[in-house]
Protein backbone atom coordinates (compact mmCIF):
# COMPACT_ATOMS: atom_id res chain seq x y z
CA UNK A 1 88.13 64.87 68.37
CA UNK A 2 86.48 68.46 68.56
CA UNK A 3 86.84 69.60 72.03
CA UNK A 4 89.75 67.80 73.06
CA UNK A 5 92.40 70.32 72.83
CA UNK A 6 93.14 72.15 75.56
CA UNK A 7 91.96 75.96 75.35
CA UNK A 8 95.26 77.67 75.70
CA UNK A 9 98.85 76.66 74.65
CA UNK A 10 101.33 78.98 76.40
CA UNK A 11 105.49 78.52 75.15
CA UNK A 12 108.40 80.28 74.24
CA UNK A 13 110.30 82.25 76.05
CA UNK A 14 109.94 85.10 79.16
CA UNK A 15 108.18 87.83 77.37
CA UNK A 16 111.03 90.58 77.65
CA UNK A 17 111.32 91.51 73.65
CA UNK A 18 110.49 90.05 70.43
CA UNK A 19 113.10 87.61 70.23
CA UNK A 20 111.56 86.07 73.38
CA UNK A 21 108.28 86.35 73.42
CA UNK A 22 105.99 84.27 75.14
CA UNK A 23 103.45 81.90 72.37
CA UNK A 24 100.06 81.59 72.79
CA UNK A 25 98.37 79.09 70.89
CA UNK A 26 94.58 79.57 71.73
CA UNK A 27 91.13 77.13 71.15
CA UNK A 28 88.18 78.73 68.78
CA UNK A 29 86.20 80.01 71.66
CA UNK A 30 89.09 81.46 73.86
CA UNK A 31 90.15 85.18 73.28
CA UNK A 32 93.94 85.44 72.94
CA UNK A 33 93.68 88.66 75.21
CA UNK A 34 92.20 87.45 77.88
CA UNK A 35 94.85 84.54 77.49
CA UNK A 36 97.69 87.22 77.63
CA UNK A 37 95.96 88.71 81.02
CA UNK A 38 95.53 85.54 82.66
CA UNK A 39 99.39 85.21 82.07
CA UNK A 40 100.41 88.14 83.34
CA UNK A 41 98.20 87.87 86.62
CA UNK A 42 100.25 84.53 87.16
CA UNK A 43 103.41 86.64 86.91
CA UNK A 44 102.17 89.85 88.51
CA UNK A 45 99.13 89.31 90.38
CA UNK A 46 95.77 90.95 90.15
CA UNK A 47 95.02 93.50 87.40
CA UNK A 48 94.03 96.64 88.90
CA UNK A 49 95.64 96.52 92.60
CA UNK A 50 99.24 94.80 91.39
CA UNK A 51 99.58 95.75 87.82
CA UNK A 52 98.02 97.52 85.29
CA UNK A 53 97.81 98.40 81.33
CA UNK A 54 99.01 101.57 79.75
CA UNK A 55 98.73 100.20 76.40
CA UNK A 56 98.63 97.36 74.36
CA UNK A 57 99.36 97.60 70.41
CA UNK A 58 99.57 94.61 67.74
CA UNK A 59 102.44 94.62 65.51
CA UNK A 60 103.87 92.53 62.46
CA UNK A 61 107.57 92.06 62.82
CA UNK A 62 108.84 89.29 60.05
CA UNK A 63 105.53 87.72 59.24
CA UNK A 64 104.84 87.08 63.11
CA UNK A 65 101.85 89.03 64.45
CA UNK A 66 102.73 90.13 68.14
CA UNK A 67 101.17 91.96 70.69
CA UNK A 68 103.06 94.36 73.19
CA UNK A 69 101.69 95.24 76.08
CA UNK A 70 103.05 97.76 78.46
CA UNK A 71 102.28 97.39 81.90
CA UNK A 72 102.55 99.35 85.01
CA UNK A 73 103.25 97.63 88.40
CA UNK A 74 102.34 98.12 91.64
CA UNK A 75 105.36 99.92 92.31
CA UNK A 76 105.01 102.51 89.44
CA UNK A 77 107.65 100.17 87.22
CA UNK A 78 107.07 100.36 84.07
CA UNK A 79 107.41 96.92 82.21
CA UNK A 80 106.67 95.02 78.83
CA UNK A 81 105.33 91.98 77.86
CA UNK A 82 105.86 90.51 74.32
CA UNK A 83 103.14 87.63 72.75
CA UNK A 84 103.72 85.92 69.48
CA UNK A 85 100.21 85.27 68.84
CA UNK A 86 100.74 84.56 64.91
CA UNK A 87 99.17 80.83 65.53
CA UNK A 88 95.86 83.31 66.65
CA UNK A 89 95.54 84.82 62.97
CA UNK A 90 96.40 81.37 60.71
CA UNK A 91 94.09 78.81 60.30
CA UNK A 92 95.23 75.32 61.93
């Protein structure tokens, strides 16, 4: 039934690398990168006063499509956050 899924599927692992990198399965009308930012504000709280993007590139490691984001915190850490959002770019 159209409509029935639910708009984003989130699984994997915590995000730190490749080999753990966090899934995102999305719906057709929901962007996988605002998907990836609601995730991180659940982690790190609100873009712009608690963290921050200093770049985000797309990469194709083994057939996988995966974006990297690197963040900065609040704190001035600097931190990454790997998606595997290969389910994004194939046809269901």
């Amino acid at each position: 039934m159209k409509g029935s899924e639910p708009p984003v599927v989130y699984g994997g692992g915590n995000g730190d690398s490749y080999m753990e990198s966090i899934t995102i399965s999305v719906g057709e009308n929901t962007s996988p990168v605002g998907a990836e930012h609601y995730y991180v504000s659940q982690i790190w709280g609100i873009r712009g006063h608690d963290w921050n993007i200093l770049k985000q590139q797309l990469h194709k490691v083994d057939g996988r499509h995966y974006d990297k984001l690197i963040l900065k915190l609040a704190g001035g850490l600097e931190r990454y956050a790997f998606f595997d959002i290969t389910d994004c770019f194939e046809p269901a």
